[in-house]
Protein backbone atom coordinates (compact mmCIF):
# COMPACT_ATOMS: atom_id res chain seq x y z
CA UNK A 1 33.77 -5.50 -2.02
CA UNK A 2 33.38 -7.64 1.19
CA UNK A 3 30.91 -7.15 3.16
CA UNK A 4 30.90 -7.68 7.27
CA UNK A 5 27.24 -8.13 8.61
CA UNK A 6 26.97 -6.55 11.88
CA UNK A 7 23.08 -6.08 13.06
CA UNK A 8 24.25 -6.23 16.62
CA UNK A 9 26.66 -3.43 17.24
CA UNK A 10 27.92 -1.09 20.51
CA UNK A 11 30.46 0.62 21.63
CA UNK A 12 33.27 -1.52 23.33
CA UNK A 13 34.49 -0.26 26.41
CA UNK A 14 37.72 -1.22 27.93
CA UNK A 15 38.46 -0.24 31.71
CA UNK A 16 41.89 -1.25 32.46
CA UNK A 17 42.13 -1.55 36.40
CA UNK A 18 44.99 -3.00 38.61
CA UNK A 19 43.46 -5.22 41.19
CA UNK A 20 39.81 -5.49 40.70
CA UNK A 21 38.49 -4.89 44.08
CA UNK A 22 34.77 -5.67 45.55
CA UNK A 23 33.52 -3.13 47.72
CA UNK A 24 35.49 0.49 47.20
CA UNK A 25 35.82 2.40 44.31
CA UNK A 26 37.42 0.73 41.25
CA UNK A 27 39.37 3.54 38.88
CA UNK A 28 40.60 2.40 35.81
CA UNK A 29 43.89 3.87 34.99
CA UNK A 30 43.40 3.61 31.04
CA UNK A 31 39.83 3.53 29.43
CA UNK A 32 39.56 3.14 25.49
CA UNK A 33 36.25 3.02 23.29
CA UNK A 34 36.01 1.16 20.01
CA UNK A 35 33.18 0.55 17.52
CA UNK A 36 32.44 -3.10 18.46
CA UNK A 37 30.36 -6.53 17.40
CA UNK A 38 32.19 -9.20 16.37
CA UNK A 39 32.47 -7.89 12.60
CA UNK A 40 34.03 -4.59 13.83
CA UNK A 41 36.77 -6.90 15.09
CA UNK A 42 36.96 -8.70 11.36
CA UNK A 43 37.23 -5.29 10.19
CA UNK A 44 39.78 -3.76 12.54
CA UNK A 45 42.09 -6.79 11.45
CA UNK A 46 41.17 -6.02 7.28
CA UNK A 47 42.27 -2.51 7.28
CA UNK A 48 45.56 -3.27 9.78
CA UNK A 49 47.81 -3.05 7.17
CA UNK A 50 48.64 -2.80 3.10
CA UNK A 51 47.34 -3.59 0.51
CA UNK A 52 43.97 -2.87 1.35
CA UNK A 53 41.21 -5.00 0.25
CA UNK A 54 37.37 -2.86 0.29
CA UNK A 55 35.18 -3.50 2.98
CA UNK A 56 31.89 -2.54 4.85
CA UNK A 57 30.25 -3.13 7.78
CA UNK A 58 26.33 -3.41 7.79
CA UNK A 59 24.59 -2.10 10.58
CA UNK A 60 21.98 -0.92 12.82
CA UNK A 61 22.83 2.35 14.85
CA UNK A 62 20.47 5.08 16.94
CA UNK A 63 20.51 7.97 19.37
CA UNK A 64 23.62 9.41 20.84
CA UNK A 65 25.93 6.89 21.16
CA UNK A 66 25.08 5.70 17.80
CA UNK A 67 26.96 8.56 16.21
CA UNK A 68 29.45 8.02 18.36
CA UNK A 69 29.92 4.59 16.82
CA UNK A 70 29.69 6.18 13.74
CA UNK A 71 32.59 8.69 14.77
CA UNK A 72 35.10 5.63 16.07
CA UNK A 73 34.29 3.59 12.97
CA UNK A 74 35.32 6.38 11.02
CA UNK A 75 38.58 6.95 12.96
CA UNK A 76 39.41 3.77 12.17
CA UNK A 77 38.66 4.40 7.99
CA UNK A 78 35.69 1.68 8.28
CA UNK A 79 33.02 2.17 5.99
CA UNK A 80 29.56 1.68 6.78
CA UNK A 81 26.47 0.98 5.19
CA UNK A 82 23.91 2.06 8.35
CA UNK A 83 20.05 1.54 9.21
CA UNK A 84 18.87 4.20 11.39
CA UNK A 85 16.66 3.22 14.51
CA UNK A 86 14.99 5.39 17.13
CA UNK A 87 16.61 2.80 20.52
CA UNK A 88 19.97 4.13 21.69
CA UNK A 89 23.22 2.19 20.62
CA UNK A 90 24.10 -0.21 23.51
CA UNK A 91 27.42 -0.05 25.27
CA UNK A 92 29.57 -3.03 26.66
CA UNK A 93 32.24 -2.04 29.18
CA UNK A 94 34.97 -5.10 29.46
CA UNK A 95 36.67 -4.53 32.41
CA UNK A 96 40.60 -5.71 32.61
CA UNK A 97 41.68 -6.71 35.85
CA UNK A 98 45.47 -6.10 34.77
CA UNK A 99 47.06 -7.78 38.10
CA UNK A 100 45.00 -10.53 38.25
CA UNK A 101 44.72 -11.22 34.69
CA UNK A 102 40.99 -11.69 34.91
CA UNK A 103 38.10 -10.05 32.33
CA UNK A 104 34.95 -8.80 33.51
CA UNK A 105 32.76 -8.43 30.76
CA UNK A 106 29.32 -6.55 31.20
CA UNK A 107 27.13 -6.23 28.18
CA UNK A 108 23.73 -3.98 27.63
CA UNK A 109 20.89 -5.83 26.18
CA UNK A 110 20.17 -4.57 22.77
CA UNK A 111 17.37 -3.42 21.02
CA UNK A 112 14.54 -5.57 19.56
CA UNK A 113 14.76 -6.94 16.40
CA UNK A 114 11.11 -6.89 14.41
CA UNK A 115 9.89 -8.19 11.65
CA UNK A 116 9.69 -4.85 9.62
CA UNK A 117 13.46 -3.91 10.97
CA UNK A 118 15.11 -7.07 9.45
CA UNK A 119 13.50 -6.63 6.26
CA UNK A 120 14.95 -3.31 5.65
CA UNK A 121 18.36 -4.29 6.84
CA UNK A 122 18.42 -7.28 4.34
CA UNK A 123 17.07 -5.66 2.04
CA UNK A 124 19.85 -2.81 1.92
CA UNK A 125 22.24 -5.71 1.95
CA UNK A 126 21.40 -7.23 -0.97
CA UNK A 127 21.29 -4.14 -3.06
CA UNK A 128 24.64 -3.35 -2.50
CA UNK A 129 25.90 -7.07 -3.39
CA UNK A 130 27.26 -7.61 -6.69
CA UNK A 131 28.24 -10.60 -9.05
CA UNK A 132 31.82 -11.28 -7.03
CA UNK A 133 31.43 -9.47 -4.00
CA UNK A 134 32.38 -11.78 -0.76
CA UNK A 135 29.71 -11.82 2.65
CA UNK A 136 30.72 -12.50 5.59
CA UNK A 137 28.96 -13.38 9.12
CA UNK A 138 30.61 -14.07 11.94
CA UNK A 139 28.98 -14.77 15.40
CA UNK A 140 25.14 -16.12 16.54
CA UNK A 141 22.63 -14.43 14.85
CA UNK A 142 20.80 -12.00 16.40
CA UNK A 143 17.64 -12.57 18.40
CA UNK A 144 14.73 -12.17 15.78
CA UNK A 145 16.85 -13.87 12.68
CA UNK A 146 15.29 -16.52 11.32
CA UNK A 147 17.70 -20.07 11.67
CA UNK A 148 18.07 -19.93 7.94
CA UNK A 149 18.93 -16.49 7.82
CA UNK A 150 22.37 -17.58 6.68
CA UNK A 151 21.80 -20.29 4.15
CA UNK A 152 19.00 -18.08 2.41
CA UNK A 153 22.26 -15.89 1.64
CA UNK A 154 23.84 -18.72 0.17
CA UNK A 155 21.39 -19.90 -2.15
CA UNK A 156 20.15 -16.77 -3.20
CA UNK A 157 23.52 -15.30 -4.24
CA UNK A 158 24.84 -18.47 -5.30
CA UNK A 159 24.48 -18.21 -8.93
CA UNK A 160 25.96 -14.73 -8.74
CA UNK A 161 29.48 -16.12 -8.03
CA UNK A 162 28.55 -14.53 -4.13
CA UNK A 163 31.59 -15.90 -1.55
CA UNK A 164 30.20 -16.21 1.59
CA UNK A 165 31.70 -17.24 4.71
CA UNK A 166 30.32 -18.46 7.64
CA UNK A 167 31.47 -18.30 11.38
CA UNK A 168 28.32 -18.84 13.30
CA UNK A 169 27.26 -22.23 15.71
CA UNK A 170 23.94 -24.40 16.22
CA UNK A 171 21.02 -24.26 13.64
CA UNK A 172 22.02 -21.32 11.77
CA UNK A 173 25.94 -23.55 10.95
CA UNK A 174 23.74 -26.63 10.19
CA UNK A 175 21.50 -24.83 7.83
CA UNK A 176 24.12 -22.58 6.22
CA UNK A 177 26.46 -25.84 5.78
CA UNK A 178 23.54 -27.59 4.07
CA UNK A 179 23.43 -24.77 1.62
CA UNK A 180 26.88 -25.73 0.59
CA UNK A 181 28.63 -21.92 1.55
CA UNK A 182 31.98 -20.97 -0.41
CA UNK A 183 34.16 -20.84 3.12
CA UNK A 184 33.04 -21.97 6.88
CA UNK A 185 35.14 -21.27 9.96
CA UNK A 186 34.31 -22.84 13.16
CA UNK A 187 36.02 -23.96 16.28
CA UNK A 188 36.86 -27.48 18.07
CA UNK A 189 33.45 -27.42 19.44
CA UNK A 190 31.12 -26.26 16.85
CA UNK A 191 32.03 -28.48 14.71
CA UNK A 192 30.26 -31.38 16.63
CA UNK A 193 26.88 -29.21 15.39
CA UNK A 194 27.62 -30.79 12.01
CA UNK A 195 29.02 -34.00 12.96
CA UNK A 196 28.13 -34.87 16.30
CA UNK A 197 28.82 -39.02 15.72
CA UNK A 198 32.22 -38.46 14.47
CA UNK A 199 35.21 -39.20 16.75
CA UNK A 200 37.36 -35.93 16.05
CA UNK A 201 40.39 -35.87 19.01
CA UNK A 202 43.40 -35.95 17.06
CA UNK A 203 45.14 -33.66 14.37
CA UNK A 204 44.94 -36.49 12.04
CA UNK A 205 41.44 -36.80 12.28
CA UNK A 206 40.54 -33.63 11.13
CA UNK A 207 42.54 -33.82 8.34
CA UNK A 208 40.50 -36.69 7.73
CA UNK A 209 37.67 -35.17 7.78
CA UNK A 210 38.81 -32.27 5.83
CA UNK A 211 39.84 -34.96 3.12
CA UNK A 212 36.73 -36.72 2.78
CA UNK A 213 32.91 -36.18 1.19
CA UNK A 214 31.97 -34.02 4.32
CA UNK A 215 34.08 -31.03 3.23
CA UNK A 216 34.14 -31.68 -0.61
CA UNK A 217 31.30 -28.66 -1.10
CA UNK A 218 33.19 -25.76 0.69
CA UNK A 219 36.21 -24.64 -1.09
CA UNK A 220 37.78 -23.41 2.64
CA UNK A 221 37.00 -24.95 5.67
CA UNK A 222 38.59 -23.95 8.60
CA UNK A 223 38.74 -25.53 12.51
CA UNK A 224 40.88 -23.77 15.23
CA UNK A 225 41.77 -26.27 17.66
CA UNK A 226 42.45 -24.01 20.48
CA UNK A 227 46.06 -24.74 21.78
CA UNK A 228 46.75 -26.96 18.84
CA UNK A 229 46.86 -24.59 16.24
CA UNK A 230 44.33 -24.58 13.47
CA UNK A 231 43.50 -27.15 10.42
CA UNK A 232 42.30 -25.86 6.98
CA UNK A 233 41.41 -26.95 3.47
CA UNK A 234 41.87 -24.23 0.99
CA UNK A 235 41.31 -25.31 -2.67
CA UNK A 236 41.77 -29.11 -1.78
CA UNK A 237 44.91 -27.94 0.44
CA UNK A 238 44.55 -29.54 3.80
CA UNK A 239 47.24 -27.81 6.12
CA UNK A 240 47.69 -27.13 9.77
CA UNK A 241 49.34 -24.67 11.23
CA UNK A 242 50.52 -24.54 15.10
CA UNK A 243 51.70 -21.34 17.07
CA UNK A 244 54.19 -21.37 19.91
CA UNK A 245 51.96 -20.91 23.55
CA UNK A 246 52.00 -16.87 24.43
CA UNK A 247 50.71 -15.21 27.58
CA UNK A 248 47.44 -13.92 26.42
CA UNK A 249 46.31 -10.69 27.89
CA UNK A 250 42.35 -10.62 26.30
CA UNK A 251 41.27 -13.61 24.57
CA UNK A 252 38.23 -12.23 23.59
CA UNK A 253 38.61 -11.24 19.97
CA UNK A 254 40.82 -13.71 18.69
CA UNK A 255 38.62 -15.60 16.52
CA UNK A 256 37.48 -12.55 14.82
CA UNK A 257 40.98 -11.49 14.09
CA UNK A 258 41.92 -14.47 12.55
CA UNK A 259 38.60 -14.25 9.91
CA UNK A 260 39.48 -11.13 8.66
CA UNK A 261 43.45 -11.57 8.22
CA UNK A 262 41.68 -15.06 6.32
CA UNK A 263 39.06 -12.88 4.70
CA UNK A 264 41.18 -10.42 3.23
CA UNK A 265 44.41 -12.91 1.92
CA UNK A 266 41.53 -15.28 0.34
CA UNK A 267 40.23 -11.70 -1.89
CA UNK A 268 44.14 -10.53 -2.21
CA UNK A 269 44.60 -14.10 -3.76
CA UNK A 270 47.64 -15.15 -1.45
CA UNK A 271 48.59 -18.67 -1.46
CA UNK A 272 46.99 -21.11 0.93
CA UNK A 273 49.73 -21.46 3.59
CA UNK A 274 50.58 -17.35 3.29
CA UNK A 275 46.62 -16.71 3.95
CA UNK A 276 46.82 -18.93 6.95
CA UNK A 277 49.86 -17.21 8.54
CA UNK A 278 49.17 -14.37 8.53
CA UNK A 279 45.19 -14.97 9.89
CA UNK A 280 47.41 -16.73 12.55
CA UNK A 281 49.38 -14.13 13.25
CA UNK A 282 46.69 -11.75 13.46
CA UNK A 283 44.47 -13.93 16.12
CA UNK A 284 47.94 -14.73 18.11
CA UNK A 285 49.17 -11.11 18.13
CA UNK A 286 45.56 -9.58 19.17
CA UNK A 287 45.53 -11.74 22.72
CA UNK A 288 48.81 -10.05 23.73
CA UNK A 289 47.23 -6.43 23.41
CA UNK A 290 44.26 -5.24 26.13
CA UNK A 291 42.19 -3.86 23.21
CA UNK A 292 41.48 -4.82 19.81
CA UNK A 293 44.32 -3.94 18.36
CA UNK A 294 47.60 -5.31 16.64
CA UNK A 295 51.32 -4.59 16.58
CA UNK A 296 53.83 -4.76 13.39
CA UNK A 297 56.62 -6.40 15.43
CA UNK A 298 53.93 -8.93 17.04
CA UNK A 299 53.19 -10.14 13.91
CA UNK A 300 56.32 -10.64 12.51
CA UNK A 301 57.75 -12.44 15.39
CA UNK A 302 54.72 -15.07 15.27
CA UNK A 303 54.77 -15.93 11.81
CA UNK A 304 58.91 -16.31 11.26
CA UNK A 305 58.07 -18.82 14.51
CA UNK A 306 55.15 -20.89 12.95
CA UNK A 307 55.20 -24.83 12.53
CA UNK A 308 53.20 -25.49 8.69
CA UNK A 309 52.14 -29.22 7.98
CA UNK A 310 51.01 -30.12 4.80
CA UNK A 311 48.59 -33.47 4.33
């Protein structure tokens, strides 16, 4: 089973408008709603497409739009693994100015995280985790996590043959990297938070550092490099894989997309350079749709054109 930690949900609300206008009335010509937080996005990229791999998401849900999560999660065949709270599910509308190419993003505040809260959520985490099992967390943890919230994961499952991967930034990277996780996926820029002396501005260089001491405790290690592609070492496999430039459409999910095409191939036991095409064509083909969402012939037509070089 893998299981996507999502304390921090809402619903995602898309407004697609053509020329964003201040000052009259703004009607969007195509609204969708999704089930949304960044593991909902690792999620909607798992289940895209046979074979499946099992999955959860664990999270926090209340009131009215709470079940309504609960209904477009379902939709979607995601399983859940819920804590019930009192405070109404928070909504973010992302509004899509479709002429302009512009994104308006407008998120609700969310509820407060106690004490009492996260101990029940953990808790019910851990009980469902067995010897094997893969974690995930992907994002900043939520207001109220401790810094070590991460790493405490990490040590205590360690033992228990527990894969957890890691896309956070700041402390809670720094402390989860100390714990030595089993995968780590960061970008260009939160990778200084680990190594903020080291001069990292070429391809080469993060091979480099891929190759050396730094990275010999995580079995994957992955940096996306924005418009240079990504760089990896899977199973003492360095390899770096570059897209051709598209016209993005919403940006704003990519990174998610790309853990749980990674996610999924690493369980499914694909090949190194397989796993990494296809994550790649699942974070490439997401920024050409307005939603989260992913097309077939997308896909296929980024990963016959991907560049693959091995160090």
């Amino acid at each position: 089973m893998i299981h996507l930690i999502c304390p921090n949900p809402a619903i995602d609300r898309t407004l697609l408008i053509d020329d964003f206008t201040e000052g009259k009335p703004n009607r969007p010509y195509e609204v969708k709603e999704f089930a949304g937080g960044k593991s909902f996005n690792v999620a909607y990229a798992m289940g895209f497409e046979a074979p499946q791999a099992d999955f959860c998401v664990h999270t926090i849900v209340g009131g009215r739009n709470g079940d309504l999560l609960k209904e477009l999660a379902n939709a979607n065949k995601i399983s859940l693994q819920l804590t019930e709270i009192d405070k109404n599910t928070r909504v973010c509308n992302i509004v899509m100015d479709t002429k302009n190419n512009r994104t308006y993003p407008i998120y609700e505040n969310s509820f407060d995280l106690n004490q009492k809260l996260l101990s029940v959520f953990t808790n019910r985490i851990k009980q469902a985790i067995v010897p094997g099992d893969y974690v995930v967390f992907s994002g900043s943890l939520m207001k109220g996590m401790p810094s070590d919230y991460i790493a405490n994961f990490i040590k205590e499952f360690q033992e228990k043959e527990v894969k957890v991967f890691v896309d956070t930034s700041g402390e809670a990277l720094v402390q989860a990297y100390k714990a030595q996780p089993y995968a780590i996926k960061i970008n260009d820029e939160e990778i200084l938070d680990l190594f903020p002396n080291l001069k990292l501005d070429t391809v080469d260089s993060y091979a480099e550092l891929l190759k050396s001491d730094a990275a010999a405790e995580t079995s994957i290690f992955i940096i996306t490099l924005g418009a240079k592609g990504i760089i990896a070492k899977i199973n003492d496999q360095i390899i770096h894989v570059q897209a051709q430039k598209v016209a993005a459409k919403n940006p704003i999910a990519c990174g998610d997309f790309f853990l749980g095409g990674l996610v999924k191939n690493i369980r499914l036991q694909n090949d190194a350079v397989t796993t990494l095409k296809i994550a790649i064509s699942y974070s490439t083909a997401n920024v050409l749709s307005w939603y989260p969402e992913l097309k077939q012939t997308d896909i296929d037509a980024i990963y016959d054109s991907l560049k693959v070089t091995t160090y």
